[in-house]
C-alpha atoms as a PDB file:
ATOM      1  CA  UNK A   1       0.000   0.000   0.000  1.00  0.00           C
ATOM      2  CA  UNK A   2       2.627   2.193   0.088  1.00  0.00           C
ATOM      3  CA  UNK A   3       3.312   2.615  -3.723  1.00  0.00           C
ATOM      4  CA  UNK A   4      -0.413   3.370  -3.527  1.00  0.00           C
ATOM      5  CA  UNK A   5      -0.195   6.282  -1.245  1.00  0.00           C
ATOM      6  CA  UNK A   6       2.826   7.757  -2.854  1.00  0.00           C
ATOM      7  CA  UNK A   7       2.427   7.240  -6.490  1.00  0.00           C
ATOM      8  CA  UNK A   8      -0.623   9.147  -8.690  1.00  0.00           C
ATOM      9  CA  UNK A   9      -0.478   6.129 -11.189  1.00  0.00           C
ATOM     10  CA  UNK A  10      -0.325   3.607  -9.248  1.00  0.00           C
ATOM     11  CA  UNK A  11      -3.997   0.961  -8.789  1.00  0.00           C
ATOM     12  CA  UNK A  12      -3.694  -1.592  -5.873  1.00  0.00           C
ATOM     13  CA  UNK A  13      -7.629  -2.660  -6.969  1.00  0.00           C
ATOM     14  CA  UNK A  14      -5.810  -3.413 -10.584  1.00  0.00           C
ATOM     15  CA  UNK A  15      -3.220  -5.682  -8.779  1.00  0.00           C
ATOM     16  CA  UNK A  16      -3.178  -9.389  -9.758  1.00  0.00           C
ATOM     17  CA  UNK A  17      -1.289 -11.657  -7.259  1.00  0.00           C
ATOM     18  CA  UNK A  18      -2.132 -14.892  -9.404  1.00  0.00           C
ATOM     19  CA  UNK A  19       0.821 -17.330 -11.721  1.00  0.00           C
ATOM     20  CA  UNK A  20      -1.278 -17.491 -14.544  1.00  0.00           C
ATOM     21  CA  UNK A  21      -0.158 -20.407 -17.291  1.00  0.00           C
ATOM     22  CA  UNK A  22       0.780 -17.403 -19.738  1.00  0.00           C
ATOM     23  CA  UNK A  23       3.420 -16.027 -17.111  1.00  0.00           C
ATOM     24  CA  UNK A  24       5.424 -19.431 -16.376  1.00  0.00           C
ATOM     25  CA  UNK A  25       8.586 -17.638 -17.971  1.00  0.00           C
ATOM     26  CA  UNK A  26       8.656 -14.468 -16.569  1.00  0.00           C
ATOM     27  CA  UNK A  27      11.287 -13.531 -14.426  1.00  0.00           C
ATOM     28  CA  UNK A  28       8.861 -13.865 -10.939  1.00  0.00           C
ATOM     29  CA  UNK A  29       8.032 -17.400 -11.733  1.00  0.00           C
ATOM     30  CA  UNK A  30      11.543 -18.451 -12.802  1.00  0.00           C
ATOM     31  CA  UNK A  31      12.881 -17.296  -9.476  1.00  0.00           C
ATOM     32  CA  UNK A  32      10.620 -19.063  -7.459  1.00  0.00           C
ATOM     33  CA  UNK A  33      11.239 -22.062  -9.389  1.00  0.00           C
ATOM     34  CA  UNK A  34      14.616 -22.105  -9.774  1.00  0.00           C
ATOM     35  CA  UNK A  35      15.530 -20.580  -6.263  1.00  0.00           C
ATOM     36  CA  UNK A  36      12.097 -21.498  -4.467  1.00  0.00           C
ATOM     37  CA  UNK A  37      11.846 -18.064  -3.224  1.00  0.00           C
ATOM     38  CA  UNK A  38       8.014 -17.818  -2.380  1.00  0.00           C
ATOM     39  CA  UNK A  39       7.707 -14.032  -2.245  1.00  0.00           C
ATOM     40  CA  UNK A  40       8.832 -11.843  -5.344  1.00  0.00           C
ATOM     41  CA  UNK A  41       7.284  -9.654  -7.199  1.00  0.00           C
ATOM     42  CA  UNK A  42       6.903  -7.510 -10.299  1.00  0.00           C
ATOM     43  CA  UNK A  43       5.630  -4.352 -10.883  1.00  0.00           C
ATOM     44  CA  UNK A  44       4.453  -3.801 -14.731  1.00  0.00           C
ATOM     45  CA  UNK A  45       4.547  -0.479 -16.561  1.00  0.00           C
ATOM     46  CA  UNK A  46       2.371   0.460 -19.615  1.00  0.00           C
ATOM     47  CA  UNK A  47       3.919   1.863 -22.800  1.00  0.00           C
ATOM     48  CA  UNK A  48       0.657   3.103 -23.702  1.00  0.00           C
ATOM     49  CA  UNK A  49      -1.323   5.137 -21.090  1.00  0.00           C
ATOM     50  CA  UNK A  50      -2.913   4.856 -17.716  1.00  0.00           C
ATOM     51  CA  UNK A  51      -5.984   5.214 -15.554  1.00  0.00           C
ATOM     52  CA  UNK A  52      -6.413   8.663 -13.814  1.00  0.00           C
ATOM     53  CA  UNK A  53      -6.124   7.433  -9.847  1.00  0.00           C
ATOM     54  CA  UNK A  54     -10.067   8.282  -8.444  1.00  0.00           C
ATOM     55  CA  UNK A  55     -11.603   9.282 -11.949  1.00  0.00           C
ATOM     56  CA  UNK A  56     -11.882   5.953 -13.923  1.00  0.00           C
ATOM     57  CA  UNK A  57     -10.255   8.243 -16.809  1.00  0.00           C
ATOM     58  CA  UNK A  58      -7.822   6.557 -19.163  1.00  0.00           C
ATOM     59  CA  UNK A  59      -5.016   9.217 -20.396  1.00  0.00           C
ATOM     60  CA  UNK A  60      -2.469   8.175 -22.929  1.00  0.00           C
ATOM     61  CA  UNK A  61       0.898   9.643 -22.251  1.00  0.00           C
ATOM     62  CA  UNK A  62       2.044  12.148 -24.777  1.00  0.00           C
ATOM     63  CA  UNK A  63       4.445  12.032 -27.314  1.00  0.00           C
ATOM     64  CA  UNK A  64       8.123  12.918 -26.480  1.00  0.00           C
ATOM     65  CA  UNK A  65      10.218  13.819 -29.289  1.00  0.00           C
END
């Protein structure tokens, strides 16, 4: 919850703590197979936009040239 309370683009409700089938080679997963470390995690950026914290609003990010 911290990331929450500090960041304006950050969503804990949009969190997903699952190890869905289509994520068995990401770098989470591999760890805690290979090392059996039970609790890593990622945090995932989007190249495109993202949702305006308390409006609902999606915003792409603008263009930097």
């Amino acid at each position: 919850m911290i990331i929450e309370n500090s960041s304006a683009y950050f969503l804990y409700k949009k969190s997903k703590f699952g190890n869905e089938k289509n994520k068995r080679n990401c770098a989470r997963l591999a760890i805690h197979r290979d090392f059996g470390i039970m609790d890593s995690y990622t945090i995932e950026s989007s190249c495109y936009g993202y949702e305006v914290k308390g409006t609902g609003n999606e915003e792409e990010y603008p263009d930097i040239e």
